[in-house]
PDB file of N, CA and C in Angstrom:
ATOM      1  N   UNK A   1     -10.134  -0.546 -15.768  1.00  0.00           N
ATOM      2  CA  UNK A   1      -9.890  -1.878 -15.245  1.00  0.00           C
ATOM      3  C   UNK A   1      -8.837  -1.794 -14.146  1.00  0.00           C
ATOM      4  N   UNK A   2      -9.153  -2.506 -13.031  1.00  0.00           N
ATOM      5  CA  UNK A   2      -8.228  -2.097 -12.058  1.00  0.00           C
ATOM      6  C   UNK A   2      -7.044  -3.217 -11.889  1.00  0.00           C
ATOM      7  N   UNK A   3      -5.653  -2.479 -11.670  1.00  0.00           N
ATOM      8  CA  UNK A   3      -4.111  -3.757 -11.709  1.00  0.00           C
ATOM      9  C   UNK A   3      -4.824  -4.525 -10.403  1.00  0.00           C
ATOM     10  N   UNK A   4      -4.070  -5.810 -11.301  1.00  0.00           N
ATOM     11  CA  UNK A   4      -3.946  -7.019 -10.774  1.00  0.00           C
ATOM     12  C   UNK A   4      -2.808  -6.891  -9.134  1.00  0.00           C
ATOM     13  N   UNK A   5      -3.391  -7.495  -8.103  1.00  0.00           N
ATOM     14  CA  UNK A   5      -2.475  -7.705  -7.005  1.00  0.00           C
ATOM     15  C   UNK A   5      -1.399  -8.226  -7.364  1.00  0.00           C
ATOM     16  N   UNK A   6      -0.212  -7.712  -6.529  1.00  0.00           N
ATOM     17  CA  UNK A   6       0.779  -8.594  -6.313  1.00  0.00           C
ATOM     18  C   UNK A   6       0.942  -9.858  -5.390  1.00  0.00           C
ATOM     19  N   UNK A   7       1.433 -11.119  -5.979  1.00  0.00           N
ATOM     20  CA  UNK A   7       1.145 -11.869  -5.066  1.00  0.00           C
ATOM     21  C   UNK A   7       2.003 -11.777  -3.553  1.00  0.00           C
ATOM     22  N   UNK A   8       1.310 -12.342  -2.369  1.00  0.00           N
ATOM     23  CA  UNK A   8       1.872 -12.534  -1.339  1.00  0.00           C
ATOM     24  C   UNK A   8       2.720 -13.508  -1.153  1.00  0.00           C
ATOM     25  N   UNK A   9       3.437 -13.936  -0.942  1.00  0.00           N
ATOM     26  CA  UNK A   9       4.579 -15.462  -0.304  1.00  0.00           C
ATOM     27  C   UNK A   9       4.296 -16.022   0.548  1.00  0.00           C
ATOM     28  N   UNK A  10       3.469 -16.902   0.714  1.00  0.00           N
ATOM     29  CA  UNK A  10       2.805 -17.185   1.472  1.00  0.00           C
ATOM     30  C   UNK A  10       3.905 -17.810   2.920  1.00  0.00           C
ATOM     31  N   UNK A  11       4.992 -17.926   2.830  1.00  0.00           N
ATOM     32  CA  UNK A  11       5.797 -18.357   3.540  1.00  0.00           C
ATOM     33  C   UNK A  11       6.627 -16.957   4.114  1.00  0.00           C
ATOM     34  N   UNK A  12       6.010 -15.913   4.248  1.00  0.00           N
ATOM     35  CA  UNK A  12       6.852 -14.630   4.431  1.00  0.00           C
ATOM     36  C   UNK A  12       6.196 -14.283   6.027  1.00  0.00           C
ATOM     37  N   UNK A  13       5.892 -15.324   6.352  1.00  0.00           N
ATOM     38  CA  UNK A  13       5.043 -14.432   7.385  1.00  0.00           C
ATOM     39  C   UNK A  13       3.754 -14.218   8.185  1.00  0.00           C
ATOM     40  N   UNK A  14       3.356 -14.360   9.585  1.00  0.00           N
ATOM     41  CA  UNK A  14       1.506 -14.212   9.927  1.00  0.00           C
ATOM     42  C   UNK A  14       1.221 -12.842   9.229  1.00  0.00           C
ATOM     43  N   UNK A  15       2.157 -11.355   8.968  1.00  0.00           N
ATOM     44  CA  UNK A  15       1.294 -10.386   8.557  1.00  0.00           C
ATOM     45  C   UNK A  15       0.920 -10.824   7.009  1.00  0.00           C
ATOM     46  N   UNK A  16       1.863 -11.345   6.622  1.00  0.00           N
ATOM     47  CA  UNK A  16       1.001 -12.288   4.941  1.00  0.00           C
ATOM     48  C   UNK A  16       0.493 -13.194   4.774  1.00  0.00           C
ATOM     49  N   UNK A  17       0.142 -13.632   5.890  1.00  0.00           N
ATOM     50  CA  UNK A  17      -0.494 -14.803   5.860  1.00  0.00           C
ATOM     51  C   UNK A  17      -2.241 -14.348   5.861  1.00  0.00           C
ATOM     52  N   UNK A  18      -2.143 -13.121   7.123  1.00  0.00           N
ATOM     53  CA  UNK A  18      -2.946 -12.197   7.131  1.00  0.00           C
ATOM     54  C   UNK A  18      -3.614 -11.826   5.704  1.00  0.00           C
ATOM     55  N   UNK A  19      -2.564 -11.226   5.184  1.00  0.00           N
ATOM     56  CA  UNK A  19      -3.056 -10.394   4.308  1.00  0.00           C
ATOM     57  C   UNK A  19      -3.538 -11.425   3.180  1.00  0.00           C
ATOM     58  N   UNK A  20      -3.380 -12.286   3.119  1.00  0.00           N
ATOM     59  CA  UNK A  20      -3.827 -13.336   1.949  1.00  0.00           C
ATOM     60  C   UNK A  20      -5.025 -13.717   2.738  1.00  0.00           C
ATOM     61  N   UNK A  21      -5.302 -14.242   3.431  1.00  0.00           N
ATOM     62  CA  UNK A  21      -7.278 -14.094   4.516  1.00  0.00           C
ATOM     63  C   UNK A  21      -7.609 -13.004   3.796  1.00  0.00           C
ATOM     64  N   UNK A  22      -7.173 -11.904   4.293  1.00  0.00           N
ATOM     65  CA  UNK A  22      -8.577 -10.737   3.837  1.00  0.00           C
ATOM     66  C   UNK A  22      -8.598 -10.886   2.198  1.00  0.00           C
ATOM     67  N   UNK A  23      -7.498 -10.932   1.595  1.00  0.00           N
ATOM     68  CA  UNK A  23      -7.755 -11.241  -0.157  1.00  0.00           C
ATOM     69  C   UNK A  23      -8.283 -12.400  -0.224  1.00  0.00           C
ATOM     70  N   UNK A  24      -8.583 -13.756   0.341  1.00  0.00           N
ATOM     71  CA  UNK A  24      -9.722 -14.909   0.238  1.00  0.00           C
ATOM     72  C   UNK A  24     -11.232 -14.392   0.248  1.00  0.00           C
ATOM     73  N   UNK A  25     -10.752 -13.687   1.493  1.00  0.00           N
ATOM     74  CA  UNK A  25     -12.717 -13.099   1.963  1.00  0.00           C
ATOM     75  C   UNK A  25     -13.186 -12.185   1.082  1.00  0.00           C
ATOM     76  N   UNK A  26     -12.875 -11.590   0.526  1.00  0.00           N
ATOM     77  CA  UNK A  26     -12.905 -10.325  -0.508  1.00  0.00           C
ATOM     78  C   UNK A  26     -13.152 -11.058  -1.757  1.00  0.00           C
ATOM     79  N   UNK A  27     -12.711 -11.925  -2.319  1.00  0.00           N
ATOM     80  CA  UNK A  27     -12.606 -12.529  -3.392  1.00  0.00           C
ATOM     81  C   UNK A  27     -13.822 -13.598  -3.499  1.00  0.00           C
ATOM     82  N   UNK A  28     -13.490 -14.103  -2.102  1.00  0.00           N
ATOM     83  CA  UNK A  28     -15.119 -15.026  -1.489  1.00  0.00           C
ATOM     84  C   UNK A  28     -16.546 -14.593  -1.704  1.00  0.00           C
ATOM     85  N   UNK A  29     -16.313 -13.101  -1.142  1.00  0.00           N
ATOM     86  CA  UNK A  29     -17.390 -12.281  -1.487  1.00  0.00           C
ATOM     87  C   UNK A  29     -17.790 -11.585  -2.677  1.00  0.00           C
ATOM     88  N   UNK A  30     -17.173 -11.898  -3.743  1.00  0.00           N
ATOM     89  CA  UNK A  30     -17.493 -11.160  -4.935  1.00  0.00           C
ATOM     90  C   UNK A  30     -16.791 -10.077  -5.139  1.00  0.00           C
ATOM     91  N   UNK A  31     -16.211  -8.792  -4.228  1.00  0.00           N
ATOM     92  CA  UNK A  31     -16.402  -7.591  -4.358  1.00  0.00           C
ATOM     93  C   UNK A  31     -15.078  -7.382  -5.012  1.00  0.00           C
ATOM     94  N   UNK A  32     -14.996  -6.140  -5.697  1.00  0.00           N
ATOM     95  CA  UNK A  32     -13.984  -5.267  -5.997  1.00  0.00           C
ATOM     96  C   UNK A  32     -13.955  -4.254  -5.142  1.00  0.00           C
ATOM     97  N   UNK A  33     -12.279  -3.579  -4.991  1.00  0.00           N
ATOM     98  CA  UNK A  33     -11.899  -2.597  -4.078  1.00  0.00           C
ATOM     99  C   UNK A  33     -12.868  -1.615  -3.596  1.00  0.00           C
ATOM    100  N   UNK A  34     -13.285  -1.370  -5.188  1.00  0.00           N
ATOM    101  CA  UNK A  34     -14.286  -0.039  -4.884  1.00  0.00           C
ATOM    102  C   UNK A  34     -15.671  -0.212  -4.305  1.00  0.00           C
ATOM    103  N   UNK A  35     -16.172  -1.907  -4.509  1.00  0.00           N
ATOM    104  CA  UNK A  35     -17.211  -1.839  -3.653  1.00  0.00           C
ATOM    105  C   UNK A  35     -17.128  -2.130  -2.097  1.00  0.00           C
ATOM    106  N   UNK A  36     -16.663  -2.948  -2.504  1.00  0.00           N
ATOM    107  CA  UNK A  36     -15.486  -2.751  -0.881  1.00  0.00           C
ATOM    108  C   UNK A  36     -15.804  -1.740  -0.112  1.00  0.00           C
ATOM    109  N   UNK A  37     -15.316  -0.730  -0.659  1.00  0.00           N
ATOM    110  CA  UNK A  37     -14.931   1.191  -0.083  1.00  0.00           C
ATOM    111  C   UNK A  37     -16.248   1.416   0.227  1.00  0.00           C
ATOM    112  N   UNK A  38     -17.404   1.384  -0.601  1.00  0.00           N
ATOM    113  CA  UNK A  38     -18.525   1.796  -0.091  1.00  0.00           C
ATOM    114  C   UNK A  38     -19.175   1.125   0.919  1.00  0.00           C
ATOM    115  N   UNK A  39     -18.952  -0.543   0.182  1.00  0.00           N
ATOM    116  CA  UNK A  39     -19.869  -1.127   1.743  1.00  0.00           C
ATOM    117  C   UNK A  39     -18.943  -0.757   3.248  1.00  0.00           C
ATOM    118  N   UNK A  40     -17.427  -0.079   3.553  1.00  0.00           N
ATOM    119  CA  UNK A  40     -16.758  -0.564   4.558  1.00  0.00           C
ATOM    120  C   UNK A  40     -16.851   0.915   4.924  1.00  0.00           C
ATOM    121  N   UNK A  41     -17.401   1.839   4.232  1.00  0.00           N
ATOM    122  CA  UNK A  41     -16.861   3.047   4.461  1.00  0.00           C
ATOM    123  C   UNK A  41     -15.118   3.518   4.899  1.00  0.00           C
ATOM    124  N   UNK A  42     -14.789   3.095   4.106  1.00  0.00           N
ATOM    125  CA  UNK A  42     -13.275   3.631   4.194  1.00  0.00           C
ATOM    126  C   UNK A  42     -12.500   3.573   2.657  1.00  0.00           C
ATOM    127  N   UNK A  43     -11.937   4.182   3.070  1.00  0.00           N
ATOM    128  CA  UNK A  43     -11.049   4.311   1.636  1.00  0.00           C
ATOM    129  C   UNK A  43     -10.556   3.378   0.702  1.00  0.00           C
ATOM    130  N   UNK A  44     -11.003   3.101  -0.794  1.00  0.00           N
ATOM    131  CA  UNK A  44     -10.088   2.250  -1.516  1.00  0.00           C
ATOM    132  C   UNK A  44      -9.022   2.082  -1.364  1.00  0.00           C
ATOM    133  N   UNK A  45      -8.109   2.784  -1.055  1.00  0.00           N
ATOM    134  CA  UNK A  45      -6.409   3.107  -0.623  1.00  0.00           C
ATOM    135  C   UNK A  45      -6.249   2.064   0.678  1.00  0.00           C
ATOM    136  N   UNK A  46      -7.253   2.409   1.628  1.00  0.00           N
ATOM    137  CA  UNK A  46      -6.450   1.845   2.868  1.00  0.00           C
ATOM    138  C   UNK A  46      -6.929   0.348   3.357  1.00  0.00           C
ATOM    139  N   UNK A  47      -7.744   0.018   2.282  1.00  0.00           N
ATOM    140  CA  UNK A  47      -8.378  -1.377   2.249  1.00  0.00           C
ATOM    141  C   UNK A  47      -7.533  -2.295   1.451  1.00  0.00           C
ATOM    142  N   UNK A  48      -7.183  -1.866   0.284  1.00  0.00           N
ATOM    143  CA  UNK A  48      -5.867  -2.281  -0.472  1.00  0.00           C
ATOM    144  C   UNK A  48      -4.704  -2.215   0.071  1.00  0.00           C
ATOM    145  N   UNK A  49      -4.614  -1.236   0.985  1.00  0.00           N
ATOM    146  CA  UNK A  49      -3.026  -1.448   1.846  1.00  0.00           C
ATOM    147  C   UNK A  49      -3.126  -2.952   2.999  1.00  0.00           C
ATOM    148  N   UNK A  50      -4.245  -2.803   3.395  1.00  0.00           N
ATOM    149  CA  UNK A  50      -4.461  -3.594   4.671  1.00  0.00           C
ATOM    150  C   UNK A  50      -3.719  -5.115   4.031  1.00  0.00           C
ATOM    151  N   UNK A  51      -4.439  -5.276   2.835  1.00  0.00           N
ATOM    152  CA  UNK A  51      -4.369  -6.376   2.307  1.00  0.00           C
ATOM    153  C   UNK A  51      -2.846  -7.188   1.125  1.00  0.00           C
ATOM    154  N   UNK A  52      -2.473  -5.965   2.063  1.00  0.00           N
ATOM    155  CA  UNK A  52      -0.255  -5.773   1.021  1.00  0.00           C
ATOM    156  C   UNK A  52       0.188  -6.545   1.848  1.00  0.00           C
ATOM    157  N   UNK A  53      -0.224  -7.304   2.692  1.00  0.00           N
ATOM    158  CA  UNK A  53       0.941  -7.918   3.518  1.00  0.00           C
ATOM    159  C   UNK A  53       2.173  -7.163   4.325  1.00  0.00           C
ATOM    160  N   UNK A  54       2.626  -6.105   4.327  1.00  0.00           N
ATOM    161  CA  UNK A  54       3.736  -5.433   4.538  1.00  0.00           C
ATOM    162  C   UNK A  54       3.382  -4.957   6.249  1.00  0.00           C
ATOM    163  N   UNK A  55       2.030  -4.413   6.366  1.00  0.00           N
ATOM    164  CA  UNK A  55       2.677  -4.205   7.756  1.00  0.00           C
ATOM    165  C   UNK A  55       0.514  -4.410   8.486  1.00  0.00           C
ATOM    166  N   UNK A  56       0.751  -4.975   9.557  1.00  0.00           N
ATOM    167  CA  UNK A  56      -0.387  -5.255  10.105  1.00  0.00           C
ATOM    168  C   UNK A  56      -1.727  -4.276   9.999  1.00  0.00           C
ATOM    169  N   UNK A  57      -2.699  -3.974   9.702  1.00  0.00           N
ATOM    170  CA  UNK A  57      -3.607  -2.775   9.277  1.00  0.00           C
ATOM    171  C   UNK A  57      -4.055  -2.791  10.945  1.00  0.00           C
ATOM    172  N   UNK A  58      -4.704  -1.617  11.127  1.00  0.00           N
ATOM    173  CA  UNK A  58      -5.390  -1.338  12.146  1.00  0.00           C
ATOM    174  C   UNK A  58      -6.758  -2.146  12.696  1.00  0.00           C
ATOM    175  N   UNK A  59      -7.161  -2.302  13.849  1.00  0.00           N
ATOM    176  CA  UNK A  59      -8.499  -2.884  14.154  1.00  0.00           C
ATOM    177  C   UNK A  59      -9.404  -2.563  13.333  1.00  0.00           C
ATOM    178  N   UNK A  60      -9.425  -0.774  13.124  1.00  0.00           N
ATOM    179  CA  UNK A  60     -10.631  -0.099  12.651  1.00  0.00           C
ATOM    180  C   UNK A  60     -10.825  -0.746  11.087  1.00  0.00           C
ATOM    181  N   UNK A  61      -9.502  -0.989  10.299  1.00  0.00           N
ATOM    182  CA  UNK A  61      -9.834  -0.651   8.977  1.00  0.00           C
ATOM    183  C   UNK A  61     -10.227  -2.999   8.746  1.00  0.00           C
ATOM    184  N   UNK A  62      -9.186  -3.604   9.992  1.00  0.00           N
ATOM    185  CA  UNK A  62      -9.736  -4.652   9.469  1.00  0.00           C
ATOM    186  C   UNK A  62     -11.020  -5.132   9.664  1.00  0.00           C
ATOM    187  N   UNK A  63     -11.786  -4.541  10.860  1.00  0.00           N
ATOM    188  CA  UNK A  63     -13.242  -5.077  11.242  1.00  0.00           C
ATOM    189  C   UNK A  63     -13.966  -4.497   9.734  1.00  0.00           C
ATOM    190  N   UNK A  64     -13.955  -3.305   9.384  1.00  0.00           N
ATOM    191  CA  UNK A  64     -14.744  -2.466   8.154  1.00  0.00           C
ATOM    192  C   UNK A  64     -14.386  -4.094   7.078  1.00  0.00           C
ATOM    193  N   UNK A  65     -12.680  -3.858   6.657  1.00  0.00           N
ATOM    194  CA  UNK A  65     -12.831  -4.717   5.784  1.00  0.00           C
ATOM    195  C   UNK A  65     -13.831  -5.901   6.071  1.00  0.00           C
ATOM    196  N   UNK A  66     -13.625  -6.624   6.900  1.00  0.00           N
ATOM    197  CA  UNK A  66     -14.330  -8.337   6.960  1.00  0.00           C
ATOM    198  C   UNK A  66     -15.820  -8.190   7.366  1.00  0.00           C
ATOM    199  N   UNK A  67     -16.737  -6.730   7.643  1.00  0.00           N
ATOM    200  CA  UNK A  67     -17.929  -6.985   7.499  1.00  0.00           C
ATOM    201  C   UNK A  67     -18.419  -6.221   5.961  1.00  0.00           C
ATOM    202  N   UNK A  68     -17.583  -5.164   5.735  1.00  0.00           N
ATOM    203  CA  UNK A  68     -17.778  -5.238   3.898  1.00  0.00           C
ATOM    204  C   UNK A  68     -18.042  -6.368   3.038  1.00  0.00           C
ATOM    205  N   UNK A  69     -17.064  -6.897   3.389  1.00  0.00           N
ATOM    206  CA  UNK A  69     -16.964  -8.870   3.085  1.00  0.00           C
ATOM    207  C   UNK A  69     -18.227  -9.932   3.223  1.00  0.00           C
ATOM    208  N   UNK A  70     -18.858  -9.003   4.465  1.00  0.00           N
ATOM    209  CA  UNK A  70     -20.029 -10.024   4.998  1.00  0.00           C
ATOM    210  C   UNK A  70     -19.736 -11.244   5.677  1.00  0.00           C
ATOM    211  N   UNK A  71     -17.917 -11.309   6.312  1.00  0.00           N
ATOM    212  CA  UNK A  71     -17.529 -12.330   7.260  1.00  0.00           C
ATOM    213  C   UNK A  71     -17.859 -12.082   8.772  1.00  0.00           C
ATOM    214  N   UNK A  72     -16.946 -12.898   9.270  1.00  0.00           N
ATOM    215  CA  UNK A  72     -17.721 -12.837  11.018  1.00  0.00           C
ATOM    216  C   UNK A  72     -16.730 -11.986  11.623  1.00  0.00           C
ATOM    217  N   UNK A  73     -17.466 -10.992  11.792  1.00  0.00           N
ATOM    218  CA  UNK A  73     -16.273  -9.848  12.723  1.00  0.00           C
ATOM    219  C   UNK A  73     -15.806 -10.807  14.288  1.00  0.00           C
TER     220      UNK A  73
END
């Protein structure tokens, strides 16, 4: 069973504000991390980081995330 996120603050910030979007769309979409990983081809690790709020993820890993998702790149 995989740990529960930590929550974001939603008042901390656009990179957490960010990062709480891609945890809507993800959550929107049904998926868990790991399916995630397969539909985005990228790593469980760096799809879960994207989505820490802490520091802005890359183009590459957020376009993967939000069409994994099945949102509008």
């Amino acid at each position: 069973m995989a740990r529960p996120e930590r929550p974001i603050d939603p008042g901390a910030g656009p990179v957490a504000e960010f990062a709480q979007e891609l945890r809507n769309l993800r959550e929107l979409a049904g998926l868990t991390y790991r399916e995630l990983a397969q539909r985005a081809h990228f790593s469980l690790g760096a799809l879960s980081t994207a989505a820490q709020g802490k520091r802005v993820p890359s183009w590459e890993v957020t376009q993967a995330y939000v069409r994994g998702c099945g949102g509008d790149e």
